[in-house]
PDB file of N, CA and C in Angstrom:
ATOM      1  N   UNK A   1       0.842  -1.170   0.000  1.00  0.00           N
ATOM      2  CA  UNK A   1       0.000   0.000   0.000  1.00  0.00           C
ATOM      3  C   UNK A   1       0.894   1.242   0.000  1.00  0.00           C
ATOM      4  N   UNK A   2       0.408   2.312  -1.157  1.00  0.00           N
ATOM      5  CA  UNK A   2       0.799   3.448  -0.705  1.00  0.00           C
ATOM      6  C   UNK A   2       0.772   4.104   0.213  1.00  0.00           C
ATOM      7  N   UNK A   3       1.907   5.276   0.234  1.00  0.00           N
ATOM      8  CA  UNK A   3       1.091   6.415   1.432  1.00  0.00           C
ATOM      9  C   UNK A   3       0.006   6.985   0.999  1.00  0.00           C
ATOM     10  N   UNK A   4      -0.506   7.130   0.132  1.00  0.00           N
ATOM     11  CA  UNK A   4      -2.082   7.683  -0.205  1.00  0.00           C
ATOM     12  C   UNK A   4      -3.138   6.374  -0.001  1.00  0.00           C
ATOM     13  N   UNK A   5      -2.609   5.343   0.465  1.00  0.00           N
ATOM     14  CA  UNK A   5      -3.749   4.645   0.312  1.00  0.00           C
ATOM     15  C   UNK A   5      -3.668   3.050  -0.807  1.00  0.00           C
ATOM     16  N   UNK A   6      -4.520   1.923  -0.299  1.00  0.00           N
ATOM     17  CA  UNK A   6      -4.639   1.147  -1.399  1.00  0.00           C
ATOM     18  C   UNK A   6      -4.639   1.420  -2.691  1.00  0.00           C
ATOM     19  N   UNK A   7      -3.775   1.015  -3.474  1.00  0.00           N
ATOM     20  CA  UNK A   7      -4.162   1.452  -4.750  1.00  0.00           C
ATOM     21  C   UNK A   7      -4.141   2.668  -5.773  1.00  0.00           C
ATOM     22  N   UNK A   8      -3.606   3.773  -4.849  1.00  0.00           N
ATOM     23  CA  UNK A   8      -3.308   5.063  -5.757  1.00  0.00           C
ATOM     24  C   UNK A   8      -1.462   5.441  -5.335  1.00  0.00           C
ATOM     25  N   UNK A   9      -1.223   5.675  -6.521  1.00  0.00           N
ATOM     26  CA  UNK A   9      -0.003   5.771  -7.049  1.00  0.00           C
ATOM     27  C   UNK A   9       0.248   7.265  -6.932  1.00  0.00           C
ATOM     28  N   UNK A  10       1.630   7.477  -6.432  1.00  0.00           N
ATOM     29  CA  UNK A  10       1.889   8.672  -6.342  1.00  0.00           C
ATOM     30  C   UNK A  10       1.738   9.670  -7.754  1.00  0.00           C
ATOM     31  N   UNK A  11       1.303  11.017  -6.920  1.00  0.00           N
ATOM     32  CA  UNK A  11       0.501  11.813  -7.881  1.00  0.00           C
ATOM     33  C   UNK A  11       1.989  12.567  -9.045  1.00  0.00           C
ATOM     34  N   UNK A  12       1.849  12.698 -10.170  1.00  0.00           N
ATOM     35  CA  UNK A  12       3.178  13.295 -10.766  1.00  0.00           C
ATOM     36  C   UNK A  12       2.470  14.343 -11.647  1.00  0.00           C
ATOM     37  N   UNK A  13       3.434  15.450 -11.686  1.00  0.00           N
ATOM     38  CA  UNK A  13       3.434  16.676 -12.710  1.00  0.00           C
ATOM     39  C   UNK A  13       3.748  16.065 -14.289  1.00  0.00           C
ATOM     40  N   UNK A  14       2.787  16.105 -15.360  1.00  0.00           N
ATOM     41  CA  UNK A  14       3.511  15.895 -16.526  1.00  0.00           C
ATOM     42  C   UNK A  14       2.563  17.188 -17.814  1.00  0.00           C
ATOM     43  N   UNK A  15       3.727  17.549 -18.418  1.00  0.00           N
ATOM     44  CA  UNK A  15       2.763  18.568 -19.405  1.00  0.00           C
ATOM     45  C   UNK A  15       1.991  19.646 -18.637  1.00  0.00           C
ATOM     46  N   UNK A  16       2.261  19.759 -17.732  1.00  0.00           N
ATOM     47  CA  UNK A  16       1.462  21.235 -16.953  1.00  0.00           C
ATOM     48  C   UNK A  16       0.517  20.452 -16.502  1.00  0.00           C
ATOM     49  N   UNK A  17       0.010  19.637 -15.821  1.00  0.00           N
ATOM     50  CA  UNK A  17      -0.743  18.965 -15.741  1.00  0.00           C
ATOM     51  C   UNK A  17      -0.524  17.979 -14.374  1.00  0.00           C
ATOM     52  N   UNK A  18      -1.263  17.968 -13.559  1.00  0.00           N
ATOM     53  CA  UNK A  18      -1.058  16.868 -12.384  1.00  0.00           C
ATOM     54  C   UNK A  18      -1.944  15.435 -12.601  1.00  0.00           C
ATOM     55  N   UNK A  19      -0.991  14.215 -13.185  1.00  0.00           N
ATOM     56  CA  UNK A  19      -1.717  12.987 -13.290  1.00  0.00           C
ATOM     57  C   UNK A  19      -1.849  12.250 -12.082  1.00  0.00           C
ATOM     58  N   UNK A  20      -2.670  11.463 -11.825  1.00  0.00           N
ATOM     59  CA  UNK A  20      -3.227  10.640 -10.947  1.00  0.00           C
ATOM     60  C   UNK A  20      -3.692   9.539 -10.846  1.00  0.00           C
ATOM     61  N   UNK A  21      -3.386   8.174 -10.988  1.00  0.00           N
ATOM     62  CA  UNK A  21      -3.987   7.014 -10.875  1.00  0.00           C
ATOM     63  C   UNK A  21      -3.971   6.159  -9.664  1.00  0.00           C
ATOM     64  N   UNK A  22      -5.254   5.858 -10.063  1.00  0.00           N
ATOM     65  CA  UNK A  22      -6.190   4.879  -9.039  1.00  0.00           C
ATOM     66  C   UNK A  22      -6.103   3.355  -9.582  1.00  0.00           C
ATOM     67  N   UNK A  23      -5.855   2.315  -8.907  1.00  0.00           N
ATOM     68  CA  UNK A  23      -6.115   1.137  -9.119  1.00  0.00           C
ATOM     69  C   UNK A  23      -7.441   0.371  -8.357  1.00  0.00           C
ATOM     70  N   UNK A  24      -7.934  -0.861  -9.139  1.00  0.00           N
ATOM     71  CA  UNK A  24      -8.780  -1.147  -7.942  1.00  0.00           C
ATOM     72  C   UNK A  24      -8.806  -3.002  -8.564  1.00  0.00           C
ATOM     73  N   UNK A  25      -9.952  -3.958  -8.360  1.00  0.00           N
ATOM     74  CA  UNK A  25      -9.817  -4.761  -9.100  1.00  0.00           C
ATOM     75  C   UNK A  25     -10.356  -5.012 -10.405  1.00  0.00           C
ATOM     76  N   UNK A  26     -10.884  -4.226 -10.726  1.00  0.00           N
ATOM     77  CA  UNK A  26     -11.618  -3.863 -12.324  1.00  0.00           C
ATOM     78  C   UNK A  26     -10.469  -3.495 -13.687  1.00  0.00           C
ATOM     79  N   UNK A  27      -9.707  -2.775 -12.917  1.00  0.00           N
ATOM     80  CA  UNK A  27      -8.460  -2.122 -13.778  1.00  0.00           C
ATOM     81  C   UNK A  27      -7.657  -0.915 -12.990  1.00  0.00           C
ATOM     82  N   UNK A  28      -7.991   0.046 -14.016  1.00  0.00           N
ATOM     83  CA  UNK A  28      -7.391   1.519 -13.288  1.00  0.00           C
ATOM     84  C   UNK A  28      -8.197   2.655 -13.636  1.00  0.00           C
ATOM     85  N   UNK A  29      -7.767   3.873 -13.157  1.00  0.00           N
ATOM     86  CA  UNK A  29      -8.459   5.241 -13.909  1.00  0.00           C
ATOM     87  C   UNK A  29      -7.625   5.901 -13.519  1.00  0.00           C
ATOM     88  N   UNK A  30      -7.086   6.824 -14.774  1.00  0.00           N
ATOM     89  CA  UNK A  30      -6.062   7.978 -15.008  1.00  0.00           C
ATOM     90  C   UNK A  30      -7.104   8.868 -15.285  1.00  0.00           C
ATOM     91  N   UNK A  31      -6.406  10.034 -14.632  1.00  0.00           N
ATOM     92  CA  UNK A  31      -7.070  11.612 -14.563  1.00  0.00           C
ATOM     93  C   UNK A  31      -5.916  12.445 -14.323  1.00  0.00           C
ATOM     94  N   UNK A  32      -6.154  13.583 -14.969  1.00  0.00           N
ATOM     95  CA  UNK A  32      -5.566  14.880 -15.045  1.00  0.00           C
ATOM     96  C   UNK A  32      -5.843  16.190 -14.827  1.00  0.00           C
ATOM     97  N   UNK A  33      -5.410  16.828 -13.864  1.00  0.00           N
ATOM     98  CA  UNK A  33      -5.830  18.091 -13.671  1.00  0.00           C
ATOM     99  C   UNK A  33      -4.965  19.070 -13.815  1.00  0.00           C
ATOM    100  N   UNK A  34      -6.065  20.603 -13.889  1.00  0.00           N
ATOM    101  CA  UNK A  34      -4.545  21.618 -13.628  1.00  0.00           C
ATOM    102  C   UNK A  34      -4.146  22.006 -12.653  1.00  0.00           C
ATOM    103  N   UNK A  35      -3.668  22.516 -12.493  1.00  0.00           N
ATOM    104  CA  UNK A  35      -2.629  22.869 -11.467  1.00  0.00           C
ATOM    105  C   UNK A  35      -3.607  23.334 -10.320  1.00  0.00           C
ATOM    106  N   UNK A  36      -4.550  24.564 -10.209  1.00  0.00           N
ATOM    107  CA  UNK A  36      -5.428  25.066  -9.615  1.00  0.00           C
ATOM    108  C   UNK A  36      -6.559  24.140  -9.228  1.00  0.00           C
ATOM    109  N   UNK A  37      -6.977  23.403 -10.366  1.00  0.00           N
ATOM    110  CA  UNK A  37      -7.478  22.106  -9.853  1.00  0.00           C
ATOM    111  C   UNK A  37      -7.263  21.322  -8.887  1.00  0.00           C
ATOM    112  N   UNK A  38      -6.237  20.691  -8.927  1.00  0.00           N
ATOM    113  CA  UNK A  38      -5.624  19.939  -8.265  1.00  0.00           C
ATOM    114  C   UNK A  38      -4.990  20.654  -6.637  1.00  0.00           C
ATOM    115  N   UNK A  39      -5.084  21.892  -6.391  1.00  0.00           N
ATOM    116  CA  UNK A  39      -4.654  22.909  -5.099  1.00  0.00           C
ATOM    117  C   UNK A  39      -6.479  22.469  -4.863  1.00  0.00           C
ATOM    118  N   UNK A  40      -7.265  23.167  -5.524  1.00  0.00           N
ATOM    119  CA  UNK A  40      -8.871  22.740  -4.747  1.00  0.00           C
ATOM    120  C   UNK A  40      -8.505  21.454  -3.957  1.00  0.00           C
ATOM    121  N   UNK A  41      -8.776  20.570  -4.930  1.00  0.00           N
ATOM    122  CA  UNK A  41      -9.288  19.237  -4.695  1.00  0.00           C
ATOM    123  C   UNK A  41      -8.306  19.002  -3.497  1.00  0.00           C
ATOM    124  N   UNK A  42      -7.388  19.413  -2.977  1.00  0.00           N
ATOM    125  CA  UNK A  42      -6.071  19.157  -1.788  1.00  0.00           C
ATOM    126  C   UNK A  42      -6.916  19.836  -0.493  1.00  0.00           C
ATOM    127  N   UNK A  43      -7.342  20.901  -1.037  1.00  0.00           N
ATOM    128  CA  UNK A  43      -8.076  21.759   0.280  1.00  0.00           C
ATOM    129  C   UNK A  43      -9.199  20.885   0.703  1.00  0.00           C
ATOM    130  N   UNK A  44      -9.857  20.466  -0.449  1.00  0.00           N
ATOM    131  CA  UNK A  44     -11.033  19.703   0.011  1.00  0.00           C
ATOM    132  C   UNK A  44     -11.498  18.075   0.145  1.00  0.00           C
ATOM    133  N   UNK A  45     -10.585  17.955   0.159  1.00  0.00           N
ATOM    134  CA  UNK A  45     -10.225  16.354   0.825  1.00  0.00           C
ATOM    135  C   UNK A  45      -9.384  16.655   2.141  1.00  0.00           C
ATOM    136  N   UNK A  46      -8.376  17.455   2.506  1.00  0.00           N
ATOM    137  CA  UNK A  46      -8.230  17.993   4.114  1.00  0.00           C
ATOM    138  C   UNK A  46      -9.455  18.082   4.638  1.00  0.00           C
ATOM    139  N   UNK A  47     -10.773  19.391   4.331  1.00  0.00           N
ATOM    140  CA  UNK A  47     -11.927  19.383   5.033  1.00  0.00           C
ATOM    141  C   UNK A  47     -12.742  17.841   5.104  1.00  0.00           C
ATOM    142  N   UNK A  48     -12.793  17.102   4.094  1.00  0.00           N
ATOM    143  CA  UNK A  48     -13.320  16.081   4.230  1.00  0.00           C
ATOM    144  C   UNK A  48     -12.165  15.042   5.441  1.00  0.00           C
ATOM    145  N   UNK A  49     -11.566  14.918   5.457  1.00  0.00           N
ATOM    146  CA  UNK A  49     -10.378  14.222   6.305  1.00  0.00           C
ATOM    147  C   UNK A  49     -10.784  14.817   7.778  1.00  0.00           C
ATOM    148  N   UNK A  50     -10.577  16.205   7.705  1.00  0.00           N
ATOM    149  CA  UNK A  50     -11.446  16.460   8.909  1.00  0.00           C
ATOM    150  C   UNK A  50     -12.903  16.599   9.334  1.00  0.00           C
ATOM    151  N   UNK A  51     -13.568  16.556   8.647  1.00  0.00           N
ATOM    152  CA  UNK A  51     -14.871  15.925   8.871  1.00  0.00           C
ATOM    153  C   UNK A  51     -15.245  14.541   9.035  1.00  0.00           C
ATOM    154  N   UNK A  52     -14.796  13.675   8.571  1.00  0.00           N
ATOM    155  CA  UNK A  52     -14.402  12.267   8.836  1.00  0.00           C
ATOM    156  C   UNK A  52     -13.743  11.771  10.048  1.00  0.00           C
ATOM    157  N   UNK A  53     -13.051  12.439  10.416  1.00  0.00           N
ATOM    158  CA  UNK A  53     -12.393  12.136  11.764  1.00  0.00           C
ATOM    159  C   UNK A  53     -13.221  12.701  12.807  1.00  0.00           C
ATOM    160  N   UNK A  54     -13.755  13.770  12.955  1.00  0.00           N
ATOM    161  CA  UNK A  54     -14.808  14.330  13.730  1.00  0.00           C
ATOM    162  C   UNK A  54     -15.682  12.933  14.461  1.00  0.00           C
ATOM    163  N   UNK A  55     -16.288  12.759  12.951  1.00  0.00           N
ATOM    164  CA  UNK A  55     -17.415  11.338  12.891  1.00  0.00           C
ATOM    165  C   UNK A  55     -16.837   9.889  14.012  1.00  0.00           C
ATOM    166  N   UNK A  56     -15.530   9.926  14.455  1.00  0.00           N
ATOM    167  CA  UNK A  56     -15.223   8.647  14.466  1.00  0.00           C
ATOM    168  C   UNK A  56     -15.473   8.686  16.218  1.00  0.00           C
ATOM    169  N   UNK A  57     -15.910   7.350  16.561  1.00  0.00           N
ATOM    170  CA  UNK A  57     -16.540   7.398  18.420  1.00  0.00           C
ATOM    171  C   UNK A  57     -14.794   6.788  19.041  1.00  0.00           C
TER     172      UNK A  57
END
C-alpha cells in the first residue's frame, strides 16, 4: 500500500498537468488536472479528512 492509500499511485506533474492514478480490481483510472485544480481538490479532501475524523466514536 501506498502512502495515499490502497491502490493510488503517487501523484506526478507531466505537461502542466497533475496525473493521478487509481487502481482497484476492475483495472485503473487515469485523470488529469490543472494545477489550480488539483490545489482545490487538496483543500477539500483535508476538510473532508477532517470531517471524517470528527465522525469517528
Amino acid at each position: 500500500m501506498s502512502k495515499y492509500g490502497e491502490g493510488v499511485d503517487e501523484p506526478y506533474a507531466h505537461t502542466g498537468l497533475v496525473s493521478l492514478t487509481v487502481r482497484d480490481y476492475d483495472g485503473r483510472a487515469v485523470t488529469s488536472i490543472a494545477p489550480d485544480e488539483a490545489r482545490l481538490l487538496g483543500l477539500r479532501l483535508i476538510k473532508m479528512a477532517d470531517e471524517a475524523e470528527a465522525q469517528e466514536w
